[in-house]
Protein backbone atom coordinates (compact mmCIF):
# COMPACT_ATOMS: atom_id res chain seq x y z
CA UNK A 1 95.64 117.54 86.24
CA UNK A 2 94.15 116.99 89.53
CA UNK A 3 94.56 113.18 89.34
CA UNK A 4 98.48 113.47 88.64
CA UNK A 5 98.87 115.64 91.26
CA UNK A 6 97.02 113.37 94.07
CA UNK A 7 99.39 110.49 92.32
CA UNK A 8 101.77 112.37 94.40
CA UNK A 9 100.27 112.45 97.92
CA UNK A 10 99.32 108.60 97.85
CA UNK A 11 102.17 107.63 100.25
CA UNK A 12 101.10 107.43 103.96
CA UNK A 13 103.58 107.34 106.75
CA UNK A 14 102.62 107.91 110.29
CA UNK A 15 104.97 109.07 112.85
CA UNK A 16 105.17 109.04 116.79
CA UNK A 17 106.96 112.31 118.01
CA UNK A 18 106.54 112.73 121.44
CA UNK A 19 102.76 112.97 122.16
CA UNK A 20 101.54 114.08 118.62
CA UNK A 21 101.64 111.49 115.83
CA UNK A 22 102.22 112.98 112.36
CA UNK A 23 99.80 111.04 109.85
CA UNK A 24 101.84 112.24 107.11
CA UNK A 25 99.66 111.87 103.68
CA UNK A 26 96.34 113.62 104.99
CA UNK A 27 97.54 117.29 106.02
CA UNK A 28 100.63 119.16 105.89
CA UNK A 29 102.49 120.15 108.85
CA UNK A 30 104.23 123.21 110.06
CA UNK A 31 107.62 123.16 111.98
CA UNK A 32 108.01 126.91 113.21
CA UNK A 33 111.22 128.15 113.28
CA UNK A 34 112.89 129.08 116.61
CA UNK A 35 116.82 130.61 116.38
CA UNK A 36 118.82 131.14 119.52
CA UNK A 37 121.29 132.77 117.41
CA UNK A 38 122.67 136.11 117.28
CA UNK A 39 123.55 135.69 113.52
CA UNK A 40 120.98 133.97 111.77
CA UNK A 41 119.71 135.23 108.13
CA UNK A 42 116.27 136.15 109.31
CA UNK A 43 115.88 136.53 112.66
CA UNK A 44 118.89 136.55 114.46
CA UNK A 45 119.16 137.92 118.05
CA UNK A 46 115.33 138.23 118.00
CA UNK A 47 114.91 135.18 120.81
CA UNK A 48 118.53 135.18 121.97
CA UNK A 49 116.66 136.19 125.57
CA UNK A 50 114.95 133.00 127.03
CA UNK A 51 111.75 134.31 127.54
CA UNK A 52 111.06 135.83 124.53
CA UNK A 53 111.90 132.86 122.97
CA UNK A 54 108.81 131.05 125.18
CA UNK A 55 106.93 134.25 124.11
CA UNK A 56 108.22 133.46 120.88
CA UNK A 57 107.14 129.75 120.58
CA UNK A 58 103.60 130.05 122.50
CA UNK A 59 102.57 132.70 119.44
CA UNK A 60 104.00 129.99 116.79
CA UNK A 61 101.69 127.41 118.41
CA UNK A 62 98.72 129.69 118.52
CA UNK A 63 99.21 130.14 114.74
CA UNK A 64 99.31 126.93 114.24
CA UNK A 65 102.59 125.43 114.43
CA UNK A 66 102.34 121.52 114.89
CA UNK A 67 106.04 121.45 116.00
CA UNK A 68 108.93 123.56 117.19
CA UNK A 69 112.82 123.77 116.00
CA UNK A 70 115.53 125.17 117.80
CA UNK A 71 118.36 126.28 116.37
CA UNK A 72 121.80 127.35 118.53
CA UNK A 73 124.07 127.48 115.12
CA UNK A 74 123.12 129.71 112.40
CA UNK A 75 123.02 127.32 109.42
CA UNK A 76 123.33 130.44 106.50
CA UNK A 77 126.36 130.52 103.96
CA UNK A 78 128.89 131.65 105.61
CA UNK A 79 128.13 131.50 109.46
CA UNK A 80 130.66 130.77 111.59
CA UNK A 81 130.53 127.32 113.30
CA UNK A 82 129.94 127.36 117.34
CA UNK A 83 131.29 124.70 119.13
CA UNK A 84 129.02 122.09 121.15
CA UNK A 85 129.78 123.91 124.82
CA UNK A 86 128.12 127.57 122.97
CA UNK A 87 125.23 125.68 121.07
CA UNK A 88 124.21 123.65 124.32
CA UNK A 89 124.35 126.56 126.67
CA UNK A 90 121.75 128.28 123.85
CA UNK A 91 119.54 125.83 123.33
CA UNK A 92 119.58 123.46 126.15
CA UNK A 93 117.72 125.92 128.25
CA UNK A 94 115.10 126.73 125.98
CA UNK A 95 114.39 122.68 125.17
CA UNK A 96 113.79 122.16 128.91
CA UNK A 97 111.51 124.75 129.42
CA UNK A 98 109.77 124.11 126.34
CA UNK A 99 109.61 120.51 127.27
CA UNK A 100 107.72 121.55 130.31
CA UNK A 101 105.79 124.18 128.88
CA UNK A 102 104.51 123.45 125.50
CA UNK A 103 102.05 120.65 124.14
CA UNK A 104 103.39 119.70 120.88
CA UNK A 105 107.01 118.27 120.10
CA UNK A 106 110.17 119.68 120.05
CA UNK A 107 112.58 119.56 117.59
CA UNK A 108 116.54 120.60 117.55
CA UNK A 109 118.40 121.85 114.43
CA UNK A 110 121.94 120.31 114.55
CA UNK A 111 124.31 118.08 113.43
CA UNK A 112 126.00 117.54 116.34
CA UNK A 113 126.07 113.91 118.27
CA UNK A 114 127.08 115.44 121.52
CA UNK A 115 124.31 118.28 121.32
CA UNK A 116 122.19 115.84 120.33
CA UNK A 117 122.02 113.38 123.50
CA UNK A 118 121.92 116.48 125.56
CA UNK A 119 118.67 117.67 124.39
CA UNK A 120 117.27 114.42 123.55
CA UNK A 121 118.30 113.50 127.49
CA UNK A 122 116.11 116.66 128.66
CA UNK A 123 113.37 115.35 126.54
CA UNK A 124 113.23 116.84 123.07
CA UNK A 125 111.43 115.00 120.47
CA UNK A 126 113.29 115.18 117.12
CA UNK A 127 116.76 115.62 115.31
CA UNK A 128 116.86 117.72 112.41
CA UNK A 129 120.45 117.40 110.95
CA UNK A 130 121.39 119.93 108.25
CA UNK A 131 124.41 117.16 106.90
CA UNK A 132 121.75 114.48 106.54
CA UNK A 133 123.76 112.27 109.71
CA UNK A 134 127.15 112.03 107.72
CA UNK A 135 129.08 115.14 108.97
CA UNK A 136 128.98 113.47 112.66
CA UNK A 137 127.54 109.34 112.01
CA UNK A 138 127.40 109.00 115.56
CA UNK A 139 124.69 111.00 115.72
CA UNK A 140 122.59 108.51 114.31
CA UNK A 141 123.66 106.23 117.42
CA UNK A 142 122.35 108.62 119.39
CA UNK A 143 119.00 109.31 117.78
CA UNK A 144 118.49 105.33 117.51
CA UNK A 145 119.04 104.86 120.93
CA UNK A 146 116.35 107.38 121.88
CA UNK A 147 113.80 106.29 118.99
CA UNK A 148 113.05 109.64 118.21
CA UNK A 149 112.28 110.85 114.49
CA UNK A 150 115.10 112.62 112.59
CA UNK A 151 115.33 115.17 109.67
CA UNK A 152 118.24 113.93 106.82
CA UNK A 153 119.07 117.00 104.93
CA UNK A 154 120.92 117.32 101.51
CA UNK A 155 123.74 119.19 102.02
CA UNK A 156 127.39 119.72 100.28
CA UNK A 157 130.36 122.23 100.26
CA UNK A 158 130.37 124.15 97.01
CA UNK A 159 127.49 123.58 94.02
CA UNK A 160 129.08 121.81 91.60
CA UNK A 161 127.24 118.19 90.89
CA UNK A 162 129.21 115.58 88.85
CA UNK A 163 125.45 114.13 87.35
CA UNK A 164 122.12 115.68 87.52
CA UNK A 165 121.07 117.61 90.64
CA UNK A 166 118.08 115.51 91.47
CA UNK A 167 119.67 112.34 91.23
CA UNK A 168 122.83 113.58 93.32
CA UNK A 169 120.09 115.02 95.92
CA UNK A 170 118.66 111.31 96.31
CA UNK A 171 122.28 109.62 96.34
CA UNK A 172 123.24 111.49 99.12
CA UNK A 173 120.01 111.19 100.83
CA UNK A 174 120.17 107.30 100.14
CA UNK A 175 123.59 106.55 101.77
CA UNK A 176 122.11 109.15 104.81
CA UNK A 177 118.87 106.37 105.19
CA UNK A 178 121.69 103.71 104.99
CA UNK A 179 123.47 105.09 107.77
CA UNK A 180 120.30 105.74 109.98
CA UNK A 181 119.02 102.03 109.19
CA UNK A 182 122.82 100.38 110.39
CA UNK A 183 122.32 102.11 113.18
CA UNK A 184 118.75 100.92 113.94
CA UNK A 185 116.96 103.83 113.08
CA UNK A 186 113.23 102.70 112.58
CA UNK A 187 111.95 103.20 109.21
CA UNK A 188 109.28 105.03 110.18
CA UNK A 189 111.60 107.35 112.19
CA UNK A 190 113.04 109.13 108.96
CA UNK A 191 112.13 112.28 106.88
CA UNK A 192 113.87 113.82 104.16
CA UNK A 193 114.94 116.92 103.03
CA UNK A 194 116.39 118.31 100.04
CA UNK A 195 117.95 121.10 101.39
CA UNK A 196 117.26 124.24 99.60
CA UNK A 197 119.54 126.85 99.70
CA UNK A 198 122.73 124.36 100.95
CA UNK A 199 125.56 123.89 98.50
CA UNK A 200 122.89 124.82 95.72
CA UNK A 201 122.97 128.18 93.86
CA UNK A 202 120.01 130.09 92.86
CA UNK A 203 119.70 128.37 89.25
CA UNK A 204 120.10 124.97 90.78
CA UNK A 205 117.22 125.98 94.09
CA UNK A 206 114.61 126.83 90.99
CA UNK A 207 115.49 123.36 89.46
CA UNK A 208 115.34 121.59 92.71
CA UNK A 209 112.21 123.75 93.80
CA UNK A 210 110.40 122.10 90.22
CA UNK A 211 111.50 118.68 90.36
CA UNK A 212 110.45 118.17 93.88
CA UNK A 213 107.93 115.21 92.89
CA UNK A 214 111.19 113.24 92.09
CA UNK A 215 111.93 113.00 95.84
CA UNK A 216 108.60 110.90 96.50
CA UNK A 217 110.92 108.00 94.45
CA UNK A 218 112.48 107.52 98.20
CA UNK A 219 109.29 106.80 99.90
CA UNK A 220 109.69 108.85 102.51
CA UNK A 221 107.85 111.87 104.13
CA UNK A 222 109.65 115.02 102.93
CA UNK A 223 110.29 118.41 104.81
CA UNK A 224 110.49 121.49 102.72
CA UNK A 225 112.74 124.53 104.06
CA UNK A 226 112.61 127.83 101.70
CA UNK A 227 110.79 130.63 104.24
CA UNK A 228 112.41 133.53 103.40
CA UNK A 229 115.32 131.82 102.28
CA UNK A 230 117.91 134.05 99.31
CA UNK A 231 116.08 132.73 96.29
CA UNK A 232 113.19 134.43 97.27
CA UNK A 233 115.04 137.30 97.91
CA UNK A 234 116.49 136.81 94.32
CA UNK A 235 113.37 137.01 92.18
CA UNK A 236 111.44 139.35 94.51
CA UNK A 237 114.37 141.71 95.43
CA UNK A 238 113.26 142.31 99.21
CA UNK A 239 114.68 141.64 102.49
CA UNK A 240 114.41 138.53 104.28
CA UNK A 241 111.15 140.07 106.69
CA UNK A 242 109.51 140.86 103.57
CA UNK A 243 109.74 137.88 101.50
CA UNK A 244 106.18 136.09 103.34
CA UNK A 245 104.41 135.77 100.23
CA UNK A 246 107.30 134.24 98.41
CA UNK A 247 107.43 131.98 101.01
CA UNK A 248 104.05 130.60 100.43
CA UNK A 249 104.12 130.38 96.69
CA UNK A 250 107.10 127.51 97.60
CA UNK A 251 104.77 126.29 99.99
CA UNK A 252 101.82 125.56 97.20
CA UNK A 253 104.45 124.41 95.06
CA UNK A 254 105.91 121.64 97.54
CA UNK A 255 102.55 120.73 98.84
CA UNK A 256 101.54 119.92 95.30
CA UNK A 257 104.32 118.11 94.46
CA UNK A 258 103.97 115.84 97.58
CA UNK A 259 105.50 118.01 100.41
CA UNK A 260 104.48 116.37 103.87
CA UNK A 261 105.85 119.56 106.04
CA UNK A 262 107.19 122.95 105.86
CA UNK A 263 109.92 125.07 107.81
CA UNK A 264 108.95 128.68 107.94
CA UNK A 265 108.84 131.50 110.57
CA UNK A 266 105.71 133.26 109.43
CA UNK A 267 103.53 130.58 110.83
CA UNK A 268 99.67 132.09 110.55
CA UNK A 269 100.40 133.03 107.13
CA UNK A 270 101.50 129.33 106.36
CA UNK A 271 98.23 128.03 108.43
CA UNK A 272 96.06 130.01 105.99
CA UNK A 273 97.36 128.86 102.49
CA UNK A 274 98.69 125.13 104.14
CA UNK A 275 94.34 125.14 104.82
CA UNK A 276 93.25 125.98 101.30
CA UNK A 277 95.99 123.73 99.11
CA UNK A 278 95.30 120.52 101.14
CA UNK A 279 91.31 121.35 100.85
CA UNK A 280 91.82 121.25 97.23
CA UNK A 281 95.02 118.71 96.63
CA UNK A 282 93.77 116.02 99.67
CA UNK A 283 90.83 115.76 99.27
């Protein structure tokens, strides 16, 4: 058992983000969760005030976060969309200070290109696009042109899937590394994500949370995003806030099935069991 599960974690991919480089293969990392949003699932309006959002993102590194992403658009079903003048004024302020502040990269949650070369001009480190670059291609352009990593997220209006889930997850993920490559995104600079809890229901998020291995097919470091997230809520029947240990039984799950990083908001808790699975999985 242990030898088919270490089949998994073979690949090794290192990464340049700012001044950290993520040797993706020997640890998994944390990305801590940081919404300026008034209307986000989990935490919305917690960090809406600039400097509790510092205070916010100086406890996630203490924990152990390796690197931090903003939000300014709440990405749940159903949110409204904000338009690029709203999402900049949230989160332009809090990159630059961060920027100055902090020691480990920054990231941005958004699919915008505009938002994008804003932030990425006042020195944030990474692109994590919910519509894997195709809702706004230019955006690639942009992240290219600043050789900065970048997040490619499944994504889709509606959950209905013409073939089998997994292989639909890694078509639209393969025309999304197409479009990063034309535009001279380096190889190196991509990471995947299959997107759970976007244009998925909770049937198809169990699936998708099972077959995760398949992903590893790409050959590409993969992000995991399910802290908190509805199908927790589903099978435990508790409120976002109380769904941490739910969170980390995804977080076993993706790190054994090849999992290179995870999104979550409860960062020490993630530390703790990230420590233990890659002691016994990595080794």
């Amino acid at each position: 058992m242990m030898n088919s599960i270490k089949s998994t974690l073979n690949r090794k991919v290192t990464i340049k983000c700012g001044n950290k480089t993520f040797q993706f293969g020997t640890k998994t990392y944390i990305m801590g969760i940081l919404n300026i949003t008034p209307d986000s699932f989990s935490d919305g309006g917690n960090y809406f005030e600039l400097y509790k959002a510092i205070e916010h993102a100086n406890e996630m590194i203490k924990e152990g976060a390796d690197i931090i992403d903003v939000g300014g658009e709440s990405t749940r079903p159903g949110a409204d969309e904000v338009d690029v003048k709203t999402e900049l004024k949230r989160v332009l302020p809090i990159v630059e200070k961060l920027v100055a502040e902090v020691n480990i990269p920054i990231s941005v949650d958004t699919y915008k290109a505009e938002v994008a070369e804003k932030v990425l001009e006042a020195g944030a480190h990474m692109i994590n696009d919910v519509w894997g670059l195709q809702r706004e291609p230019q955006i690639a352009n942009i992240v290219a042109k600043y050789n900065v990593p970048v997040v490619i997220m499944h994504n889709q209006k509606g959950t209905e899937y013409k073939t089998d889930i997994m292989e639909s997850i890694k078509e639209f993920l393969k025309k999304s590394i197409q479009i990063a490559k034309t535009a001279g995104i380096q190889e190196e600079n991509i990471i995947v994500d299959p997107g759970l809890g976007f244009g998925k229901n909770f049937e198809q998020n169990i699936e998708v949370m099972s077959r995760l291995g398949e992903l590893n097919e790409l050959g590409y470091p993969i992000l995991l995003g399910t802290s908190r997230k509805s199908m927790i809520g589903k099978i435990l029947d508790l409120e976002p806030k109380a769904r941490v240990e739910g969170t980390l039984s995804t977080t076993v799950m993706g790190i054994i099935q090849g999992v290179d990083m995870v999104r979550v908001h409860d960062i020490k808790e993630n530390f703790r069991t990230i420590k233990v699975t890659d002691k016994i999985v990595r080794s």
